[in-house]
Each structure stands twice: as structure tokens, then as C-alpha cells.
C-alpha atoms as a PDB file:
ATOM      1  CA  UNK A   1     160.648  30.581 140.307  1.00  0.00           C
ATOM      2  CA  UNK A   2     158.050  32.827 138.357  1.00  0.00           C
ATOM      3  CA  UNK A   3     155.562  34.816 140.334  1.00  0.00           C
ATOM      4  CA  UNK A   4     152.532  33.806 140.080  1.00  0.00           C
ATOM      5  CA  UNK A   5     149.580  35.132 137.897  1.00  0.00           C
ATOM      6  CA  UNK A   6     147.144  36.030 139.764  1.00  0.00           C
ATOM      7  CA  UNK A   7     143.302  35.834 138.660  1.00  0.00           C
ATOM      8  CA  UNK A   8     139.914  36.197 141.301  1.00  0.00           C
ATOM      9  CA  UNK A   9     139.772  32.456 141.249  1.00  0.00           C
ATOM     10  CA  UNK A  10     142.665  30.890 139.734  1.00  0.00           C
ATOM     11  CA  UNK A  11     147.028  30.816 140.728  1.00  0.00           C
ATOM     12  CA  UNK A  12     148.849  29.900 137.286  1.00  0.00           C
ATOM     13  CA  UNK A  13     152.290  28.989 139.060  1.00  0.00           C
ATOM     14  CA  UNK A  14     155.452  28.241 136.630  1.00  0.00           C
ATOM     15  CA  UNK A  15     156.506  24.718 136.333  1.00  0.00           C
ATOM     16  CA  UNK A  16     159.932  25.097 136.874  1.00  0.00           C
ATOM     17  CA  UNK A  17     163.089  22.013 136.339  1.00  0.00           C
ATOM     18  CA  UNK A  18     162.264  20.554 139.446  1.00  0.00           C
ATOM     19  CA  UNK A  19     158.725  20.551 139.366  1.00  0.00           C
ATOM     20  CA  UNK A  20     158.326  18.546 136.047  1.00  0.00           C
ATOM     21  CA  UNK A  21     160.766  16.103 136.809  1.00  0.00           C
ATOM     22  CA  UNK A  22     158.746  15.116 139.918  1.00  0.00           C
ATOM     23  CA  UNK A  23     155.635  14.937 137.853  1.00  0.00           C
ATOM     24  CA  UNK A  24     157.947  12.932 134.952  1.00  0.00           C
ATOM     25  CA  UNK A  25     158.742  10.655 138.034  1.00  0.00           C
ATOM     26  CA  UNK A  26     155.005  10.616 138.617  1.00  0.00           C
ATOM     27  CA  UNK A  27     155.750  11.996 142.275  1.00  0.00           C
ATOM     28  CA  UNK A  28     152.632  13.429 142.814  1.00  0.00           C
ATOM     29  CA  UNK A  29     152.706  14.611 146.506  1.00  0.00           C
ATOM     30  CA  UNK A  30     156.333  16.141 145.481  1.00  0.00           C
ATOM     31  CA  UNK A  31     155.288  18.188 142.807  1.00  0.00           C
ATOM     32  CA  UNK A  32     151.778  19.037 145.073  1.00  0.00           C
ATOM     33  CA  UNK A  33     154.675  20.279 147.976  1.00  0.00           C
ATOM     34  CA  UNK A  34     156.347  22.630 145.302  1.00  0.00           C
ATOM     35  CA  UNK A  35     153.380  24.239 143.705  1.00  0.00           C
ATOM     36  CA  UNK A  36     151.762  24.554 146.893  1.00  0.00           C
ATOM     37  CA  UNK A  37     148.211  22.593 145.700  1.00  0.00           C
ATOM     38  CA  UNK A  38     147.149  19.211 146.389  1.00  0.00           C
ATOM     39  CA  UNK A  39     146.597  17.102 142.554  1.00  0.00           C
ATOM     40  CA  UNK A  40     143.397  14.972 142.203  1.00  0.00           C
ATOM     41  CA  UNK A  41     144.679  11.540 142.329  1.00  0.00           C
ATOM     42  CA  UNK A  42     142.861  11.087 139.028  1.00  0.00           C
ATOM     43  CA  UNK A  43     144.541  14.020 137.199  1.00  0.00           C
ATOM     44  CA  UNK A  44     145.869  12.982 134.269  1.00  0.00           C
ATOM     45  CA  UNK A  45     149.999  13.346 133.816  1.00  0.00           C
ATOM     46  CA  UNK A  46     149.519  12.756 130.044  1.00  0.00           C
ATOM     47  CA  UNK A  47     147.517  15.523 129.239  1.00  0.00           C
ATOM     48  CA  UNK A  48     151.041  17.657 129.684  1.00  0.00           C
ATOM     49  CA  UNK A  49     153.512  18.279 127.242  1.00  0.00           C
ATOM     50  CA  UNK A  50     156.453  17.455 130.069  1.00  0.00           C
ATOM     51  CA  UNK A  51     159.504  16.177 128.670  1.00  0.00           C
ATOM     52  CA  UNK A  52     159.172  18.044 125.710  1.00  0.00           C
ATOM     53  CA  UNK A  53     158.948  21.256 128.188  1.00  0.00           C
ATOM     54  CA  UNK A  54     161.566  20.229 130.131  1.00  0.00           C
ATOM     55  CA  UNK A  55     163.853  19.868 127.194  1.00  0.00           C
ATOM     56  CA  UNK A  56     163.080  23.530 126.078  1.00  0.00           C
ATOM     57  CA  UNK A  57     163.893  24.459 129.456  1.00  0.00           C
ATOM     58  CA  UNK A  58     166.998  22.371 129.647  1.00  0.00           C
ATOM     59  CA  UNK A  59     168.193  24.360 126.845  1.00  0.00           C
ATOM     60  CA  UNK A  60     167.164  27.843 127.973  1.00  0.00           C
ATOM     61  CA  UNK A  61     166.521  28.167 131.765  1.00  0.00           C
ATOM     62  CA  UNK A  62     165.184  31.951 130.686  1.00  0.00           C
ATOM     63  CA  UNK A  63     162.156  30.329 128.695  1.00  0.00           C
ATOM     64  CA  UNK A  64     160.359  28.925 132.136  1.00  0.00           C
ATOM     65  CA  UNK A  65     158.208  32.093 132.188  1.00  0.00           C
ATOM     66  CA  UNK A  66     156.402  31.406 129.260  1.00  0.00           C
ATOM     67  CA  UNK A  67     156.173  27.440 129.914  1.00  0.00           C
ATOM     68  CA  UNK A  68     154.065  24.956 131.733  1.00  0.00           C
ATOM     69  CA  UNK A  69     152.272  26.986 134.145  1.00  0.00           C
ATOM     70  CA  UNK A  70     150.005  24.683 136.812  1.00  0.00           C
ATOM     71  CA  UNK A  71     146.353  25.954 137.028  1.00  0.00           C
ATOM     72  CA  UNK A  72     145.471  26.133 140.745  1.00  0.00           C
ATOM     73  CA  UNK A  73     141.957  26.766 142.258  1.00  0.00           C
ATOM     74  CA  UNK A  74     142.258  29.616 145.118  1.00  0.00           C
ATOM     75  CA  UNK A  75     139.329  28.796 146.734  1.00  0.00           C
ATOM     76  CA  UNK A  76     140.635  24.755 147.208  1.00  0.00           C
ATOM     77  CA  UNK A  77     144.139  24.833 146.806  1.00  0.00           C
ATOM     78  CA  UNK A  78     143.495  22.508 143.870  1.00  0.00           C
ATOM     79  CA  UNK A  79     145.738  21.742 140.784  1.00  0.00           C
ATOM     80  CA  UNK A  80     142.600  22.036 137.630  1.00  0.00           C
ATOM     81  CA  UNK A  81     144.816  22.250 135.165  1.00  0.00           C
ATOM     82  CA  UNK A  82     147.650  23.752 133.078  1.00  0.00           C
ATOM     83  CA  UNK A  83     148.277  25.934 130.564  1.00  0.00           C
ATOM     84  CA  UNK A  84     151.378  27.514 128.738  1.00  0.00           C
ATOM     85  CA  UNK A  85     152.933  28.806 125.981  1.00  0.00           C
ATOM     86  CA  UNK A  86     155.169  26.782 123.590  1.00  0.00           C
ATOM     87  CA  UNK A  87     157.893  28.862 123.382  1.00  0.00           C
ATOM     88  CA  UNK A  88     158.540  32.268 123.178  1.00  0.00           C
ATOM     89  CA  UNK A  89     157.263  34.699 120.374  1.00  0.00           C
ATOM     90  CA  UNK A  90     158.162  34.396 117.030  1.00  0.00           C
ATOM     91  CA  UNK A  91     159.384  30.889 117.018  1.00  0.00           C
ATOM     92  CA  UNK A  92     159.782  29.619 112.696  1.00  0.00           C
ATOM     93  CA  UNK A  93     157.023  27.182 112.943  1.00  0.00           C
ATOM     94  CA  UNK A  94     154.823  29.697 113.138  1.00  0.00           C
ATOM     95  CA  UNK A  95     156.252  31.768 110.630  1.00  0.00           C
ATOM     96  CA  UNK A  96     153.374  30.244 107.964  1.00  0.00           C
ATOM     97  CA  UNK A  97     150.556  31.055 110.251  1.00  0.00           C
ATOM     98  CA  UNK A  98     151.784  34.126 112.704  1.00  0.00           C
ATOM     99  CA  UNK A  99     155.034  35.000 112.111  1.00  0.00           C
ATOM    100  CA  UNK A 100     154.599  37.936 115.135  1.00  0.00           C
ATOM    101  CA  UNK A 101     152.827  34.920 117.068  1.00  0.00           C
ATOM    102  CA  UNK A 102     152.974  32.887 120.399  1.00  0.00           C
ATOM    103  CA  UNK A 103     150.830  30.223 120.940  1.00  0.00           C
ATOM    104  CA  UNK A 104     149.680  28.908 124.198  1.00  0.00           C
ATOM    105  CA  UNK A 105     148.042  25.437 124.623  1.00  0.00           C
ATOM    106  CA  UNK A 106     145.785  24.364 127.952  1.00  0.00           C
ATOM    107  CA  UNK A 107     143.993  21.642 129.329  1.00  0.00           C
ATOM    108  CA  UNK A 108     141.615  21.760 132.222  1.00  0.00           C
ATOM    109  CA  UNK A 109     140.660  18.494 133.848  1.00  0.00           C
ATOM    110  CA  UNK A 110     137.693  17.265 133.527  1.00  0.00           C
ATOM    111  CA  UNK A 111     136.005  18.012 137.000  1.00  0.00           C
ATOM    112  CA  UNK A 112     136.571  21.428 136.673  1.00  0.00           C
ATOM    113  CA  UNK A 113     135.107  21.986 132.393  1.00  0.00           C
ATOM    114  CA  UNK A 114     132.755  24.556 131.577  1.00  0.00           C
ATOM    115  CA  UNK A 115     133.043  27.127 134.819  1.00  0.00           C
ATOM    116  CA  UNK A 116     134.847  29.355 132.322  1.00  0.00           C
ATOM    117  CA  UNK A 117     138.454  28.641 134.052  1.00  0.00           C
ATOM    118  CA  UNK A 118     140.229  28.178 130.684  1.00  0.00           C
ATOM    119  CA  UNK A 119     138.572  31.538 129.878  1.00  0.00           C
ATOM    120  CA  UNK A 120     140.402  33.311 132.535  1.00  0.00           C
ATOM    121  CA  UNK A 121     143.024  31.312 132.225  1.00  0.00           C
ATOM    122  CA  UNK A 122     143.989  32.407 128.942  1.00  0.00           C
ATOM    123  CA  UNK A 123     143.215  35.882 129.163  1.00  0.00           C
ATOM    124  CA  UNK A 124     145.625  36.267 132.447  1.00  0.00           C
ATOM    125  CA  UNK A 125     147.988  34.407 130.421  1.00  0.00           C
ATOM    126  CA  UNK A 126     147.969  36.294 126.889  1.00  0.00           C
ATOM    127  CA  UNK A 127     147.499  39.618 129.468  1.00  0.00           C
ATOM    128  CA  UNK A 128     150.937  39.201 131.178  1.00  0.00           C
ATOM    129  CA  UNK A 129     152.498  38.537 127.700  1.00  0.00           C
ATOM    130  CA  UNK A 130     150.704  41.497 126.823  1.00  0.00           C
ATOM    131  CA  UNK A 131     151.925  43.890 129.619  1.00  0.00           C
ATOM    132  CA  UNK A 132     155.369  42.337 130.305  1.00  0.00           C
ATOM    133  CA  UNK A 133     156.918  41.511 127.169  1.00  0.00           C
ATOM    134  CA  UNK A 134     154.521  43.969 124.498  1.00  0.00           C
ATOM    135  CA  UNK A 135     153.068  40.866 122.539  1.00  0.00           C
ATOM    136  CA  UNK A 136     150.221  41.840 120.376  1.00  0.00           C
ATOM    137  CA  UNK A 137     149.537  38.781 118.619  1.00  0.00           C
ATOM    138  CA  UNK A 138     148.330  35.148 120.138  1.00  0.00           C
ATOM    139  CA  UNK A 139     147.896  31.135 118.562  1.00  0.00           C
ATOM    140  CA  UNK A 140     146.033  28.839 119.312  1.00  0.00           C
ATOM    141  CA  UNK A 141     146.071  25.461 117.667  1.00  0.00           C
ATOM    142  CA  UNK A 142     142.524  23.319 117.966  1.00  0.00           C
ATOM    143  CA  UNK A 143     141.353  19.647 117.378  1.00  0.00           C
ATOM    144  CA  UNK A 144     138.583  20.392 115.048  1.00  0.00           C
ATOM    145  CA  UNK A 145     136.279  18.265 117.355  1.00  0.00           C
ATOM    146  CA  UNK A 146     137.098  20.426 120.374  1.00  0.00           C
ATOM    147  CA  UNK A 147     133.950  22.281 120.325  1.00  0.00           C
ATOM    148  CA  UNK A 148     134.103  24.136 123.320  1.00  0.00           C
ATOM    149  CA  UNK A 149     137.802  25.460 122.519  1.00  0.00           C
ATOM    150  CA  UNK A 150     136.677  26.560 119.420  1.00  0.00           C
ATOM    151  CA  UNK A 151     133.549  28.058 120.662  1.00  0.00           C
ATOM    152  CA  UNK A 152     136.083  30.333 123.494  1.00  0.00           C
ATOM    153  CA  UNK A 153     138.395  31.387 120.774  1.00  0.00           C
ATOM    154  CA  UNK A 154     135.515  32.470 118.466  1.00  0.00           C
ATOM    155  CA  UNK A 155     134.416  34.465 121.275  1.00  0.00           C
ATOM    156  CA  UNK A 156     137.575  36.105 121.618  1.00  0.00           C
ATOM    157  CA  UNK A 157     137.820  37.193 118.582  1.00  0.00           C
ATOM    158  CA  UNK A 158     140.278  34.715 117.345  1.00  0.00           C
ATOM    159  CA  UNK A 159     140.267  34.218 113.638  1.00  0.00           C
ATOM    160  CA  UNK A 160     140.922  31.254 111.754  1.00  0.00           C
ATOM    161  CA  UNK A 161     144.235  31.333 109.734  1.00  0.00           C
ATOM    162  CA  UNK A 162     145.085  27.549 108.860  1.00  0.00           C
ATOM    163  CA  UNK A 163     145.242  23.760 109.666  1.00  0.00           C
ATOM    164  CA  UNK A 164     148.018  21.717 110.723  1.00  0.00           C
ATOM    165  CA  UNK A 165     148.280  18.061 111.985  1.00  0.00           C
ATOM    166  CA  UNK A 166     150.098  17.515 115.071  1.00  0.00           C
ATOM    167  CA  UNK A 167     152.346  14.708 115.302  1.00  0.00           C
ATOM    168  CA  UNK A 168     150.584  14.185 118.796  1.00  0.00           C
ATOM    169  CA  UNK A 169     146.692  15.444 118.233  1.00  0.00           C
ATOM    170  CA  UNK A 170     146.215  14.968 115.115  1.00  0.00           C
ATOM    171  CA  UNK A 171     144.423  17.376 112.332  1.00  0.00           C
ATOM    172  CA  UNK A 172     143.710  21.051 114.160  1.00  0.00           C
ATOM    173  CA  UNK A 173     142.568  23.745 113.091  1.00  0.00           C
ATOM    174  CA  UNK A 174     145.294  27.335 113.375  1.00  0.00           C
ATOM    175  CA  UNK A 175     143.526  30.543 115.353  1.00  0.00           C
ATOM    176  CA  UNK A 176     145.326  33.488 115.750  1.00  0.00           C
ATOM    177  CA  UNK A 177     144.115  36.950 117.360  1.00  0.00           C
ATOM    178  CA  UNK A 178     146.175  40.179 116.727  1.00  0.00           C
ATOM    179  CA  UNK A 179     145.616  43.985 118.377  1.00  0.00           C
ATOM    180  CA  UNK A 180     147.761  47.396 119.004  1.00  0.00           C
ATOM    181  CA  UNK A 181     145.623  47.642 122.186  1.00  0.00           C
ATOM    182  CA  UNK A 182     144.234  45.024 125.146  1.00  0.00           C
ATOM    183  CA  UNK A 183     140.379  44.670 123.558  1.00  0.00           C
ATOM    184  CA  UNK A 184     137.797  46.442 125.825  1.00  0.00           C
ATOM    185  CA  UNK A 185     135.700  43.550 125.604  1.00  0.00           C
ATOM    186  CA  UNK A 186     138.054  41.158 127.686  1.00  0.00           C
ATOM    187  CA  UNK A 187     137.000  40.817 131.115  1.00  0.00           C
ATOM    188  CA  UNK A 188     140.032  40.729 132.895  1.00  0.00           C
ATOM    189  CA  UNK A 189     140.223  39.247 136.167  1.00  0.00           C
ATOM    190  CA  UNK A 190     143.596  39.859 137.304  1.00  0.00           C
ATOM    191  CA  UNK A 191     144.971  40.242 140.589  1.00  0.00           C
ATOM    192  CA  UNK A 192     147.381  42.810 140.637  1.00  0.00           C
END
């Protein structure tokens, strides 16, 4: 398995084979056992892009790195969300919008909205792209009614480079951020 990424507040653990099938099965208290969290019992399994995940890691065991990744509260040992990339860089489909790209995609339950989690979330995330494999530019693919989504990747500086409708969410709207050199401005909270 992964190691984890490691923020003051938050454990992003990979979802690896074994850990999606359980939550495919909807085997909650196995999937809680592997990650090493406990899941609210009103956490919503749909909100994850599973089988398609699994598929892609089916496929290529040496994509689970930059997969499904559960979003675990250190302080409570609590599952908030997830968050991920959807493949590695440079897949095609991004070839209109970021051809250099990545995009990542997260979700953090409702409980847990507006402490700034996806925030750090996504900066630990697009960090260890940024330090492990050298990636310098980032997607991110919005409903247009998400306001607060939009509202954190304005404020990171992402810019606006299309729309797309997904087959799943509907009409979005395409962000993408590119730089030579990790911004100054992004608080980093990573545990090394």
C-alpha cells in the first residue's frame, strides 16, 4: 500500500484493490479495518468513483498512487472524505484543456464542509505530485453550481480554461493551474 500523506489534521491513505472492493460490497467495518478509520454510518458510498477506479487499477496495479485516496481526520480517526486523481498525467482527454495536466476530483462529506479540509486536502495532494513525480500543472473539473469549489480554486489561482459535461455530473466548468515553482502563497501543511 501507499504511504500515507500526511497533513496537521488530515491522513489521505490509498485505496488500494482490496479496499474498494469491500466498499463495492458495501462492507463498511472491512474497509474501516484496512484504512485504519471508523466511516460515519451515513457516509455516502456513491459519492466515489469505485468501480470505475478499480477498473483503472485492475489494469495497472502501478496507478494506485495517484487514485482514490480516503480522507481521514487525525484528531478522530474519522473517514471525511476522499479525494484522488483520475489517472496519471497527461492522459488524451485532457489533451483539449491541459495536455501537461492531471486532474484530481474530491468530495468531503457533509459533516465535515467548510473547515477548509478540501483545502488541505488538495494542496497535500497536488504537493506530493509536485515533489514526487515533477508535475507542474493541475485540473480540476467543477459543477458550475458548486460554489464553494469554485470559490477554493479561484483562490488558488486556478484559471478557467473550458466546459465539459460529464456523463455522470453533468455541465462543469474546466480549471487548470500551471507553475515552474510550488507558489509561495500555498500554505502547506504537510507532515513530513
Amino acid at each position: 500500500m501507499e504511504q500515507a500523506i500526511k497533513t496537521s489534521r488530515l491522513l489521505l491513505v490509498s485505496m488500494g484493490a482490496e479496499i474498494m472492493e469491500a466498499f463495492l460490497a458495501e462492507d463498511r467495518l472491512a474497509a474501516a479495518r484496512m484504512l485504519g478509520c471508523t466511516i460515519p454510518t451515513d457516509f455516502s458510498l456513491k459519492s466515489m468513483p469505485l468501480a470505475i477506479r478499480l477498473a483503472q487499477l485492475r489494469a495497472n496495479p502501478d496507478l494506485e498512487p495517484w487514485l482514490l485516496r480516503a480522507m481521514i481526520d487525525r484528531a478522530s480517526g474519522t473517514m471525511i472524505g476522499h479525494i484522488g486523481f483520475h489517472s496519471s498525467p497527461r492522459p488524451r482527454y485532457l489533451a483539449e484543456f491541459a495536455p501537461d495536466g492531471v486532474e484530481l476530483g474530491y468530495t468531503v462529506h457533509p459533516g465535515f464542509r467548510r473547515r477548509r479540509y478540501a483545502t488541505e486536502a488538495v494542496l497535500a495532494l497536488m504537493h506530493w505530485a509536485y515533489m514526487q513525480h515533477m508535475q507542474r500543472c493541475f485540473v480540476l473539473s467543477i459543477s458550475a453550481q458548486n460554489l464553494p469549489s469554485t470559490a477554493m480554486a479561484q483562490s488558488l489561482g486556478f484559471l478557467e480554461c473550458g466546459s465539459q459535461v460529464d456523463d455522470v455530473d453533468g455541465p462543469e466548468i474546466v480549471f487548470a493551474r500551471r507553475f515552474k515553482k510550488w507558489p509561495a502563497d500555498w500554505r502547506l501543511d504537510v507532515v513530513e
